[in-house]
Structures are given as C-alpha cells and as structure tokens.
C-alpha atoms as a PDB file:
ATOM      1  CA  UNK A   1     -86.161 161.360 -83.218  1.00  0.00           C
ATOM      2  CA  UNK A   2     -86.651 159.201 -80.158  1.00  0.00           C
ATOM      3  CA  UNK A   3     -88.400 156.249 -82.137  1.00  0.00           C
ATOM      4  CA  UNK A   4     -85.413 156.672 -84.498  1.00  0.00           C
ATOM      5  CA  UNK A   5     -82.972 156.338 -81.345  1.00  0.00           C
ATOM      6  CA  UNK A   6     -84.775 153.524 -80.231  1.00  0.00           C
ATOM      7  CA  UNK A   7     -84.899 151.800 -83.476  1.00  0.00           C
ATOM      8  CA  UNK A   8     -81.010 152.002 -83.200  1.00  0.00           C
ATOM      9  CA  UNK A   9     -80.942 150.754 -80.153  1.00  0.00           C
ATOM     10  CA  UNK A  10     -82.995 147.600 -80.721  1.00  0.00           C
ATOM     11  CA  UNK A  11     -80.846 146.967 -84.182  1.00  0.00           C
ATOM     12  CA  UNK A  12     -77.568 147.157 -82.167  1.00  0.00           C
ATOM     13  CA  UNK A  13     -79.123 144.630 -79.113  1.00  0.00           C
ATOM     14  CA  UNK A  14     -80.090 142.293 -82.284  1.00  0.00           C
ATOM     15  CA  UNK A  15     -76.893 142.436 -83.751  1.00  0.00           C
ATOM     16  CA  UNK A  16     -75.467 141.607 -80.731  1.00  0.00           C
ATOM     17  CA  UNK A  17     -77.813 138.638 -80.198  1.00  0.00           C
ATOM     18  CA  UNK A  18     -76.762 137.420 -83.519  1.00  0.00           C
ATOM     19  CA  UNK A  19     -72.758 138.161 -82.924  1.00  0.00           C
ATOM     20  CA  UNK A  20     -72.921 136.080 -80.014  1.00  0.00           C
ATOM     21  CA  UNK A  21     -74.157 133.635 -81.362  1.00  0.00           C
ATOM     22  CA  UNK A  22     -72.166 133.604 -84.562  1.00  0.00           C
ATOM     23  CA  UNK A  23     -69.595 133.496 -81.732  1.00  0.00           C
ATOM     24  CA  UNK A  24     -70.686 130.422 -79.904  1.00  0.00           C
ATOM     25  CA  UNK A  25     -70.630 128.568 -83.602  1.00  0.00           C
ATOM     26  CA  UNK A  26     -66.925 129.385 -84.267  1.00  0.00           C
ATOM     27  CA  UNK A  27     -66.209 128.437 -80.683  1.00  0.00           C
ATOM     28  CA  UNK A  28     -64.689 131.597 -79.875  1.00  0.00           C
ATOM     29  CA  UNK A  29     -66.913 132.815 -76.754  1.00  0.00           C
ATOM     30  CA  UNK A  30     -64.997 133.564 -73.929  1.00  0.00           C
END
C-alpha cells in the first residue's frame, strides 16, 4: 500500500515536471 502511494506520488511530481514544461513551450507559464 505505501509503495503503491508513493508510486502515485512520484507519477503525479513527473507529470507535473512534464506539464510545466509543456507549459513553458506554448508560452503560457505564468
């Protein structure tokens, strides 16, 4: 259970690694 929660947690800080910088490319980073 707590590797699984920690799995989760690592996807969503990746994913938000990658949505910034999706972000950055579009030019829409605040």
């Amino acid at each position: 259970m707590l590797k699984f929660l920690y799995l989760q947690v690592n996807a969503g800080f990746q994913f938000d690694q990658v949505w910034s910088l999706y972000s950055v490319n579009r030019g829409e980073n605040p």
